[in-house]
N, C-alpha and C. Protein backbone atom coordinates (compact mmCIF):
# COMPACT_ATOMS: atom_id res chain seq x y z
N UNK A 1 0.84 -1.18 0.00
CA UNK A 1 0.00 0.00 0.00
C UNK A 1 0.89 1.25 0.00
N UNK A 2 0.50 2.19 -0.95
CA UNK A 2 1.37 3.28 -1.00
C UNK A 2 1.23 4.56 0.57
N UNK A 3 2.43 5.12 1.01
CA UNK A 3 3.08 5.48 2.22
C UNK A 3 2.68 4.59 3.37
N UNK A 4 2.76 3.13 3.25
CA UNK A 4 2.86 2.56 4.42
C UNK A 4 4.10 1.38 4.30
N UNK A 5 4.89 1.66 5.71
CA UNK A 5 6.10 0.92 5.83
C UNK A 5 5.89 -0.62 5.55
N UNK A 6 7.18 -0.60 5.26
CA UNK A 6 7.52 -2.22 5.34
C UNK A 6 8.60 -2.43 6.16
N UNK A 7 8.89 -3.18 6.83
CA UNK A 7 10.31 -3.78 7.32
C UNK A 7 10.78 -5.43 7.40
N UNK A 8 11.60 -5.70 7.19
CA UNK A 8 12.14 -7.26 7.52
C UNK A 8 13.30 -7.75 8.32
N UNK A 9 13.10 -8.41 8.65
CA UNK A 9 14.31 -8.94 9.97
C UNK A 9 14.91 -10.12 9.52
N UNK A 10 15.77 -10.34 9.98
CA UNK A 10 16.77 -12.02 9.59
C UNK A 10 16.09 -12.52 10.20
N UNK A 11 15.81 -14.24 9.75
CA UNK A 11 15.44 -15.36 10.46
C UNK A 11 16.30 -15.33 11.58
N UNK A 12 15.70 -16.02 12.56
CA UNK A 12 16.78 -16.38 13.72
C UNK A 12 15.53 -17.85 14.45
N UNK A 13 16.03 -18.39 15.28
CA UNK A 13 15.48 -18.95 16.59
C UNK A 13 16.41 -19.95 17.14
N UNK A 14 15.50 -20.57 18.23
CA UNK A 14 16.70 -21.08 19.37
C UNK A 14 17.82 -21.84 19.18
N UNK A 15 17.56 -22.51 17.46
CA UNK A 15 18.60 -23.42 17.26
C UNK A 15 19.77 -22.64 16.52
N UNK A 16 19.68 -21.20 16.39
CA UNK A 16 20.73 -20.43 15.66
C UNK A 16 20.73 -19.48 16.26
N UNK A 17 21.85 -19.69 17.78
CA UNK A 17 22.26 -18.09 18.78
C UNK A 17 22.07 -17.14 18.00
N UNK A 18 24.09 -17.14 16.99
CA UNK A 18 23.77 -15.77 16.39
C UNK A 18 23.01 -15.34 15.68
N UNK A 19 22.06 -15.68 14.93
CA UNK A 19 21.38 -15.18 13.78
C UNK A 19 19.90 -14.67 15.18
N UNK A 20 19.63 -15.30 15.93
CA UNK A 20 18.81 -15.12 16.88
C UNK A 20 19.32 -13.33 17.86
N UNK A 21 20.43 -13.74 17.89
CA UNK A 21 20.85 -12.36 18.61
C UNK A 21 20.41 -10.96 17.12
N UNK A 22 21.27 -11.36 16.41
CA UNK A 22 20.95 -10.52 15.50
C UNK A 22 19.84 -10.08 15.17
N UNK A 23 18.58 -10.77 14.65
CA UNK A 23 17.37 -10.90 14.53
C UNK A 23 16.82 -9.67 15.49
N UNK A 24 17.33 -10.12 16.98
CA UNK A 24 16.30 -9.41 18.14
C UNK A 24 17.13 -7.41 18.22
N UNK A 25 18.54 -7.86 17.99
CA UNK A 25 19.36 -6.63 17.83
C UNK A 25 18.43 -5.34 16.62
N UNK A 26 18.33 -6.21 15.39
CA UNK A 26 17.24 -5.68 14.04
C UNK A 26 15.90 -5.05 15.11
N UNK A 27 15.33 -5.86 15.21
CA UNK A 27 14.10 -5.56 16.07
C UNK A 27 14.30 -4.15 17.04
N UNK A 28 15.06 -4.29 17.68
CA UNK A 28 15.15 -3.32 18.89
C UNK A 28 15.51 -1.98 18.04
N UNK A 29 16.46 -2.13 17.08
CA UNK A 29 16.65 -0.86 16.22
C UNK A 29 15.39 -0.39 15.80
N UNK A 30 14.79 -1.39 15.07
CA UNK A 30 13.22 -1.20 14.39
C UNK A 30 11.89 -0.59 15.34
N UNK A 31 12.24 -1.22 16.54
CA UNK A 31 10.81 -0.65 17.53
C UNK A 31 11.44 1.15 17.98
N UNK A 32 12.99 1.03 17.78
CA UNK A 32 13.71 2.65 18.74
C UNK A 32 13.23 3.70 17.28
N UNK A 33 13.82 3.57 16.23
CA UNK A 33 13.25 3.63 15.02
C UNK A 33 12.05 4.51 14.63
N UNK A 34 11.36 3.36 14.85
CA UNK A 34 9.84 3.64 14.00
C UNK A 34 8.82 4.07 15.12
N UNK A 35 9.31 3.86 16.99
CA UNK A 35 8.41 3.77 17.66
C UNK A 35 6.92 3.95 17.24
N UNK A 36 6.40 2.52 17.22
CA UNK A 36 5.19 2.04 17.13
C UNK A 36 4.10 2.36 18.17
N UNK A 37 2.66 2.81 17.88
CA UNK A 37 2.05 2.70 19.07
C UNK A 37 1.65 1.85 19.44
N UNK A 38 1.30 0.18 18.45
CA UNK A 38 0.83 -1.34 18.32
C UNK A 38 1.83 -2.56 17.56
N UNK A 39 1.83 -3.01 18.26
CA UNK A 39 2.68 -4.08 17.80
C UNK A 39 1.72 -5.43 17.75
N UNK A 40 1.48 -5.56 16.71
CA UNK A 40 0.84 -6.70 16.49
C UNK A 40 1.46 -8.08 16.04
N UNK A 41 1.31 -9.44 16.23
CA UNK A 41 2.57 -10.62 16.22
C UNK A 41 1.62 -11.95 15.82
N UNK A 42 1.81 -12.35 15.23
CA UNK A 42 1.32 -14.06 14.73
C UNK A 42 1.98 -14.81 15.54
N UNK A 43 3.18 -14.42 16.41
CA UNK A 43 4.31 -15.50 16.65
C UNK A 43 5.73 -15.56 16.06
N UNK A 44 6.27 -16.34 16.63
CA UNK A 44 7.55 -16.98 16.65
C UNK A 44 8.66 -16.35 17.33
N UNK A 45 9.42 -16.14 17.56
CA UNK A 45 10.88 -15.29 17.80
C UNK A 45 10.37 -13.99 17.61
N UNK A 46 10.45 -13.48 16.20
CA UNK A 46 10.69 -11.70 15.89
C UNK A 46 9.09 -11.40 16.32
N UNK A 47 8.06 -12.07 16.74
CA UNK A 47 7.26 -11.65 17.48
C UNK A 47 7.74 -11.15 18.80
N UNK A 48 8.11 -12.56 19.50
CA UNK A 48 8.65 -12.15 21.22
C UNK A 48 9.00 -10.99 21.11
N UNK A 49 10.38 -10.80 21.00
CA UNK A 49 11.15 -9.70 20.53
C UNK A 49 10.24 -8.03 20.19
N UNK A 50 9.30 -8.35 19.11
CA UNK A 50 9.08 -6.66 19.34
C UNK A 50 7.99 -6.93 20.49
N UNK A 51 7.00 -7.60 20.71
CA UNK A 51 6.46 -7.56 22.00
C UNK A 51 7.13 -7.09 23.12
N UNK A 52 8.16 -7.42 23.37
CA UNK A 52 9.28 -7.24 24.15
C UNK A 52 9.85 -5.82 24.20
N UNK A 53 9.81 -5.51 23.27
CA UNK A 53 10.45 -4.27 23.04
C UNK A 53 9.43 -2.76 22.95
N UNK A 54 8.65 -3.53 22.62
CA UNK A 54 7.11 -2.29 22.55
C UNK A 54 7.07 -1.71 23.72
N UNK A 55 7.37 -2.15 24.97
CA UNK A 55 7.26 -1.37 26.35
C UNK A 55 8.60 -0.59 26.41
N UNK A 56 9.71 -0.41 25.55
CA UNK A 56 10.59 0.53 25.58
C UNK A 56 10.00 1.96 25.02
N UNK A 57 8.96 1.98 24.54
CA UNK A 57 8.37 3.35 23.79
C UNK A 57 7.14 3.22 23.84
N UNK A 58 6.72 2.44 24.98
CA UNK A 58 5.16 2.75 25.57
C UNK A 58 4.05 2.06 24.13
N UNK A 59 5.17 1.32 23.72
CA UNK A 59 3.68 0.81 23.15
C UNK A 59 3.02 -0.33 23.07
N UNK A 60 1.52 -0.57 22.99
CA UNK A 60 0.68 -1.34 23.03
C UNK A 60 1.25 -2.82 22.53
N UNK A 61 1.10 -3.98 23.11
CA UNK A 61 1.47 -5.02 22.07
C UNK A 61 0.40 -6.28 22.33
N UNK A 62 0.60 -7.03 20.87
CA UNK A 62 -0.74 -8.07 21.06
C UNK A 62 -0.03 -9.11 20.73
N UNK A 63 -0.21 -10.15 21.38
CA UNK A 63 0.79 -11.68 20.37
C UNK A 63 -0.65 -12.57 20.00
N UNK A 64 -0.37 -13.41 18.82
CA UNK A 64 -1.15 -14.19 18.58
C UNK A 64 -1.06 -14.99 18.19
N UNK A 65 -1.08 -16.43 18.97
CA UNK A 65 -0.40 -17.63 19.28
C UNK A 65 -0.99 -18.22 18.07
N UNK A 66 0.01 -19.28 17.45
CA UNK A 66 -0.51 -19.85 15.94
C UNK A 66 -1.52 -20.71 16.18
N UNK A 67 -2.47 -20.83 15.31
CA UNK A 67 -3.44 -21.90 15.01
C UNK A 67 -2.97 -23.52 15.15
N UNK A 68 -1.37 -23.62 14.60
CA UNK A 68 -1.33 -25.03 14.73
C UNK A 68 -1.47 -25.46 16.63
N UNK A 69 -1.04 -24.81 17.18
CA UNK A 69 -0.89 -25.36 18.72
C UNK A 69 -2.19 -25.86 19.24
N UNK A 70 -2.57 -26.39 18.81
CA UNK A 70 -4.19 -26.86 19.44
C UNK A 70 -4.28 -27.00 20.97
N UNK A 71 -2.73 -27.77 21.25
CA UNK A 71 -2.60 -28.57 22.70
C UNK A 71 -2.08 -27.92 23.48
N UNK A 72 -1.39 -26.72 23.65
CA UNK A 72 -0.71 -26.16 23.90
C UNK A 72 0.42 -25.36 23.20
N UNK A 73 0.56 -23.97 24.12
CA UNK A 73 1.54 -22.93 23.91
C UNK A 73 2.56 -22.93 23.06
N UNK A 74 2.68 -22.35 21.92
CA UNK A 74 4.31 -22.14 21.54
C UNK A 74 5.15 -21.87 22.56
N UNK A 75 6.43 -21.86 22.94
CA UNK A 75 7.21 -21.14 23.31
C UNK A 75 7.34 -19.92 23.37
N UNK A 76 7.21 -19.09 22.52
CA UNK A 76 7.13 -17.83 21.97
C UNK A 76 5.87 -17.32 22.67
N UNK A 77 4.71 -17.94 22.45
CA UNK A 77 3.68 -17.39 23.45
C UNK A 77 3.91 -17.53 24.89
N UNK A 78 4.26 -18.25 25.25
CA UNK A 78 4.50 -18.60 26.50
C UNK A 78 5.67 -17.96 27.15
N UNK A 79 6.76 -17.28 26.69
CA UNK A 79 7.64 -16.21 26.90
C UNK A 79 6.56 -14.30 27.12
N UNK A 80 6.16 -14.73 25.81
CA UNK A 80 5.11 -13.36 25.51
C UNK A 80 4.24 -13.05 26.43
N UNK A 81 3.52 -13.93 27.16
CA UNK A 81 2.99 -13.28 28.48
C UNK A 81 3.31 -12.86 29.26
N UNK A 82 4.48 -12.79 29.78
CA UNK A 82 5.12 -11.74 30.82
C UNK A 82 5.51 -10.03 30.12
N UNK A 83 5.29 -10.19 28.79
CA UNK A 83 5.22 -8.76 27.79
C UNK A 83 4.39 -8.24 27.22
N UNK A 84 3.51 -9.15 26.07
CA UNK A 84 2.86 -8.45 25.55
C UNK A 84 1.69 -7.94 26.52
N UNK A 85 1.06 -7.34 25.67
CA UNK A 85 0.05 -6.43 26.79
C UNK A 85 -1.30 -7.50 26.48
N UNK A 86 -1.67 -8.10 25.40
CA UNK A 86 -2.92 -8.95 25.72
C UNK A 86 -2.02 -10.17 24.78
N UNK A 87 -2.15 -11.37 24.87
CA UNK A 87 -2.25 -12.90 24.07
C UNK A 87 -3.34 -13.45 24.18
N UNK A 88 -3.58 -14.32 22.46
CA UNK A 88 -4.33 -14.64 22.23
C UNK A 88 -4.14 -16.30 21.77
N UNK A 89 -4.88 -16.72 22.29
CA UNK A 89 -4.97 -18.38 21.17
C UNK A 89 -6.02 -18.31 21.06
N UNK A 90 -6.59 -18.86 19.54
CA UNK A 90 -8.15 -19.57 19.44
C UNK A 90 -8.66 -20.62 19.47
N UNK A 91 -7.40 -21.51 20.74
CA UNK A 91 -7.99 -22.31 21.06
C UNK A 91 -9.07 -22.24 22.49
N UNK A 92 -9.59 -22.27 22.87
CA UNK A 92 -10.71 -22.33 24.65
C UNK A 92 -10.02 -22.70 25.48
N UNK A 93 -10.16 -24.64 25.12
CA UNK A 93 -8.92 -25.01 26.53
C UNK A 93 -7.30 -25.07 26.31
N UNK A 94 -6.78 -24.09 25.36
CA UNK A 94 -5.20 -23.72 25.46
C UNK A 94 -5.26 -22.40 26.11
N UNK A 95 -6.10 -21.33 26.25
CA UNK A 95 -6.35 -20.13 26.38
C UNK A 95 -6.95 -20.34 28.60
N UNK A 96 -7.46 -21.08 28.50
CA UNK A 96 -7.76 -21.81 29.65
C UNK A 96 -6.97 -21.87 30.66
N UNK A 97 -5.84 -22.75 29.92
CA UNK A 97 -4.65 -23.66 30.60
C UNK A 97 -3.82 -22.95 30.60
N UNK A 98 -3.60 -21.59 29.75
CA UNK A 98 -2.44 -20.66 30.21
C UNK A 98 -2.88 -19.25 30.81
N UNK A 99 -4.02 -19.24 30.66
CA UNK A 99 -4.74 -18.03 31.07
C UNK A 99 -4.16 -16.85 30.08
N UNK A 100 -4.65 -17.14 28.97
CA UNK A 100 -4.43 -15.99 28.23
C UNK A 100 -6.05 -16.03 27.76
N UNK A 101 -6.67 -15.34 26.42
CA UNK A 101 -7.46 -14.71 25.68
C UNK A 101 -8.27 -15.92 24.77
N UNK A 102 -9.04 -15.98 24.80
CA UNK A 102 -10.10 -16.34 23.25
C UNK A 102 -10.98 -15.47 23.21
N UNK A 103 -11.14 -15.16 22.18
CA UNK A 103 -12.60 -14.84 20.86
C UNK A 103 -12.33 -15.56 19.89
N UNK A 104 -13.00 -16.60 19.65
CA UNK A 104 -13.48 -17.22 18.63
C UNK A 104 -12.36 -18.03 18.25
N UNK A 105 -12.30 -18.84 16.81
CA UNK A 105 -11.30 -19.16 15.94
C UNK A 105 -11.14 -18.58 15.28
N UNK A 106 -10.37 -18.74 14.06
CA UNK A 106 -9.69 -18.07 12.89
C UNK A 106 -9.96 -19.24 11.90
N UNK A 107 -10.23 -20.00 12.11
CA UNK A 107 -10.46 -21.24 11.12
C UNK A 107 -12.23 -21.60 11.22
């Protein structure tokens, strides 16, 4: 869409330190940057991360735990609740069992 940003970050996660350090290093530039007032996240790593980082410039953040986890938490979500400001799964009893959020599914 014309005048709206884009940005991209290196892959990273737990099985690749450096590219993981780097990744979250990108991020932190990106949230000091652009300070966001919402940070919105599907997941994984460069989710945590700006979730994480959104409370350096006061801003809002949402994570939203992937559809595949039926049974339970990503990792990434399960880090993300001590940050983001609301998490979500659409699953009932995963949302239940970690005490995070449902409305509805997505599927």
């Amino acid at each position: 869409m014309p005048g709206c940003a884009f940005h991209t970050v290196p892959d990273g996660n737990r099985d690749t330190k450096a590219a993981l350090i780097f990744m979250a290093l990108r991020i932190l530039i990106l949230v000091l940057l652009v300070r966001p007032h919402v940070v919105v996240s599907t997941g994984a790593a460069p989710g945590y991360f700006a979730c994480r980082f959104a409370k350096l410039v006061g801003a809002k953040s949402l994570f939203i735990d992937s559809v595949a986890n039926a049974e339970d938490m990503s990792l990434s979500a399960k880090l993300a609740t001590s940050h983001a400001s609301r998490v979500y799964s659409q699953w009932p009893r995963v949302a239940d069992k970690f005490g995070v959020e449902c409305h509805g599914s997505v599927l």
